[in-house]
Protein backbone atom coordinates (compact mmCIF):
# COMPACT_ATOMS: atom_id res chain seq x y z
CA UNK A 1 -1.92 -4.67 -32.62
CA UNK A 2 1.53 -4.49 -32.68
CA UNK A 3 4.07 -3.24 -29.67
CA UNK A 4 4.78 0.38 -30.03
CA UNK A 5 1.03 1.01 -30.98
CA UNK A 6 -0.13 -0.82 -27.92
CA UNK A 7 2.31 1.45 -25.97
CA UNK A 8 1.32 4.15 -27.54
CA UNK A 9 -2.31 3.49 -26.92
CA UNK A 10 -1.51 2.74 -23.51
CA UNK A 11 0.04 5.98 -22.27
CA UNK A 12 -3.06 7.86 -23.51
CA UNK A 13 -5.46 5.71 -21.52
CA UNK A 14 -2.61 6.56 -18.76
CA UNK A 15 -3.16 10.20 -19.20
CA UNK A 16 -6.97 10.55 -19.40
CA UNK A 17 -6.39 8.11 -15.92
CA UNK A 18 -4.17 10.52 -14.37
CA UNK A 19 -6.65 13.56 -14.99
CA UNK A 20 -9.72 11.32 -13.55
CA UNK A 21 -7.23 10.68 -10.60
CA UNK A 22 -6.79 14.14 -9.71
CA UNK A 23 -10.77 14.85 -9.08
CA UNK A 24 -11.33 11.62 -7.65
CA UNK A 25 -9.22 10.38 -4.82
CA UNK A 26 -10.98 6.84 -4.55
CA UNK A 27 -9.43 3.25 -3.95
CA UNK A 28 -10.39 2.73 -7.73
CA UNK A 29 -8.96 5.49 -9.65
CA UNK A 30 -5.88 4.40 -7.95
CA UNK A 31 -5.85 0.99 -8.92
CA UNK A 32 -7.34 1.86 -12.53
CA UNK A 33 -3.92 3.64 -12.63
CA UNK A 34 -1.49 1.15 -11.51
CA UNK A 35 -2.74 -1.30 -13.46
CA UNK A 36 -2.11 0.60 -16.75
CA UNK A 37 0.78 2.44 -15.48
CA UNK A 38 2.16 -1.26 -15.33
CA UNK A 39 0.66 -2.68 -18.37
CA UNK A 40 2.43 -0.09 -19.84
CA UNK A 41 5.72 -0.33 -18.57
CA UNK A 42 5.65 -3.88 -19.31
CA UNK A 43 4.64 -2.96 -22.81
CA UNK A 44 7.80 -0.33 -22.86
CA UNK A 45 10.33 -3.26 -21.51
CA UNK A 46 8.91 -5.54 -24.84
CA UNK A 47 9.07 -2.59 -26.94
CA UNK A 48 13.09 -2.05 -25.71
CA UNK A 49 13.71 -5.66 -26.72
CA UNK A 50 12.98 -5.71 -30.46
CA UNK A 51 14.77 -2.39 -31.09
């Protein structure tokens, strides 16, 4: 998969996170979403590199 699809792909899973965040206020949701808000930002700072 290349870079900008990965992002891409990324921030959706990011935004069907934040939804499932706001109903449930769990130690999980919260770490689900930190994890990809990361994975994604470190996907972003590759991304920023090639271009």
């Amino acid at each position: 998969m290349k870079i900008k699809e990965k992002h891409k792909d990324l921030k959706k899973q990011v935004n069907i996170a934040e939804k499932e965040r706001k109903s449930k206020r769990g130690q999980k949701t919260w770490y689900d979403l930190r994890t990809l808000k990361k994975l994604k930002l470190t996907m972003k700072d590759k991304l920023s590199k090639i271009i």
